[in-house]
Every structure is written in C-alpha cells, then in structure tokens.
Protein backbone atom coordinates (compact mmCIF):
# COMPACT_ATOMS: atom_id res chain seq x y z
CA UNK A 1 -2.77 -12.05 29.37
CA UNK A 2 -6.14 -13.19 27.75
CA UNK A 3 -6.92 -11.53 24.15
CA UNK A 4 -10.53 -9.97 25.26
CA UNK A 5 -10.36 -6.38 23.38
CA UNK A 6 -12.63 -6.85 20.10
CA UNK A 7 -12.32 -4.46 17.36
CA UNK A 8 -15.48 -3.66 15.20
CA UNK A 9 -14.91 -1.52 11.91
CA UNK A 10 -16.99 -0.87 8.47
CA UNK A 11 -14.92 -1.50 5.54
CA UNK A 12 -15.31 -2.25 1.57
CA UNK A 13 -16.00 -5.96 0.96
CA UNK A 14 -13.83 -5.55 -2.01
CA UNK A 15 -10.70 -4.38 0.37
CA UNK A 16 -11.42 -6.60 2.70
CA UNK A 17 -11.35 -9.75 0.67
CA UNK A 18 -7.99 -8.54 -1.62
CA UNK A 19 -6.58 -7.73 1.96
CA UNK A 20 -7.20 -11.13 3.30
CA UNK A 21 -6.18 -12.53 0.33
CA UNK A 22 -2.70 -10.85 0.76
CA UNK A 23 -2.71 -12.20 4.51
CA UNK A 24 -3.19 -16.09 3.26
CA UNK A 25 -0.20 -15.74 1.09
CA UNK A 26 1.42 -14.64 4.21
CA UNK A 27 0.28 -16.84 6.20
CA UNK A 28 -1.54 -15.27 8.49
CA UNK A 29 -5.05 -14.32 9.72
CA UNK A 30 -6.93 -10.91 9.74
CA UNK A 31 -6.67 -11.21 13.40
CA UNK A 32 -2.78 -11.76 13.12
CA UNK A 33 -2.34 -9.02 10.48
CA UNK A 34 -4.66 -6.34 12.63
CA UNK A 35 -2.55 -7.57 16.06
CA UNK A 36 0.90 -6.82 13.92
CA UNK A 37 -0.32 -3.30 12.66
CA UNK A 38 -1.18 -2.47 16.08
CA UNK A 39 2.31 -4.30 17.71
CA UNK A 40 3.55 -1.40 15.21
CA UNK A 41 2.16 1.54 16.23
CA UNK A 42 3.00 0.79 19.50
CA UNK A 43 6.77 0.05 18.81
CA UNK A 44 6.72 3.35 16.54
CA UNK A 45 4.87 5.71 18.73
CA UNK A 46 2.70 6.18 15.15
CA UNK A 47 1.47 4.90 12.30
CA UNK A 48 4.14 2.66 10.84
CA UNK A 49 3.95 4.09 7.35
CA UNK A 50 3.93 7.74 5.95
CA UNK A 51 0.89 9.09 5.78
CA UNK A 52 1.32 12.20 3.82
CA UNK A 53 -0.89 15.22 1.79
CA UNK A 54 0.93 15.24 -2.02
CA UNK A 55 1.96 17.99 -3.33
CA UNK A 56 0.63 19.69 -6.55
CA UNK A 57 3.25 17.71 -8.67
CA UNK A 58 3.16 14.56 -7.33
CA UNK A 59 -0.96 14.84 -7.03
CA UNK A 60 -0.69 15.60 -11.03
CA UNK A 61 1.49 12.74 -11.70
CA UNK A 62 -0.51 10.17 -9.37
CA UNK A 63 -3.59 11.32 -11.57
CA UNK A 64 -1.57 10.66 -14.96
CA UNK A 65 -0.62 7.56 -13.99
CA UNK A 66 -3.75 6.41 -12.69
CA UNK A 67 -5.55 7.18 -16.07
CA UNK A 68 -2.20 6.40 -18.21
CA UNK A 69 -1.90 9.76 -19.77
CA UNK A 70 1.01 11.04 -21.23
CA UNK A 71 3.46 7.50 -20.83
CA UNK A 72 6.32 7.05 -22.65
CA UNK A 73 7.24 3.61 -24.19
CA UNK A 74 10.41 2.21 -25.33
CA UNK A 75 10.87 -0.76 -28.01
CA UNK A 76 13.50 -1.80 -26.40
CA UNK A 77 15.61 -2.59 -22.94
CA UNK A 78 18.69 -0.77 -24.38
CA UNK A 79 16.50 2.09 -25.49
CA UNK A 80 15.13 3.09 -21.86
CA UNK A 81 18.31 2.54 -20.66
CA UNK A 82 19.76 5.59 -23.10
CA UNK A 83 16.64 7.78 -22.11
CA UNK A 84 17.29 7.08 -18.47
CA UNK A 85 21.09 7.76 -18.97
CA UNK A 86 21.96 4.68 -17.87
C-alpha cells in the first residue's frame, strides 16, 4: 500500500531537534520514529506508555527534584549502600 497520509503538527524547535537527535543515534528518521509510535498504538489499542495525573506526593517530589531541594549526598559508595540498607 502507498504511504500517502501526511501528518502536520506544531511543536517546540527545541524538542524537535533533541528528539531527532535521539532518532539519528537510533538510526532512524522522524518519519520512521512517528510510523513506529503509531505501529504502537495500534498494536496496544492505546498509547504505548502511561500517561498518568501524579499524585500529591509524587507531584511534590517531581518538583524537589526538578529544583534539587532537599537531596541527600553520600561521600561514599559504601555509605549509600548503609543508608539504603543494602
């Protein structure tokens, strides 16, 4: 069957060129990479990934992480190792 369908969409220059740059290291094109999303969704019946609303506590820790607030550091391998119980 001939590839006809074209797909239009808006998107951040910024994501678009990181995105692409993940797909070269792939190996593969934006066309190939869009065509393997969609192959997906088909085979899944939905999006391929979870697509979920955090809770409270997880929305609190995304936030600390994503401004660094409140880490802990170690000195060494051994020492995050005892904290974790490991």
């Amino acid at each position: 069957m001939p590839k006809t369908a074209v797909i239009s969409a808006r998107i951040d220059p910024d994501l678009k060129h990181e995105a692409e740059e993940v797909f070269r290291e792939l190996g593969l094109t934006a066309t190939q990479a869009i065509t393997l999303f969609y192959k997906q969704v088909e085979l899944e019946r939905g999006l391929p990934f979870a697509v979920r609303v955090p809770n409270d506590a997880t929305a609190q820790a995304l936030e600390q992480a994503r401004t660094r607030q409140d880490l802990e550091t170690f000195n060494t391998l051994d020492d995050l190792f005892e904290d974790l119980g490991i």
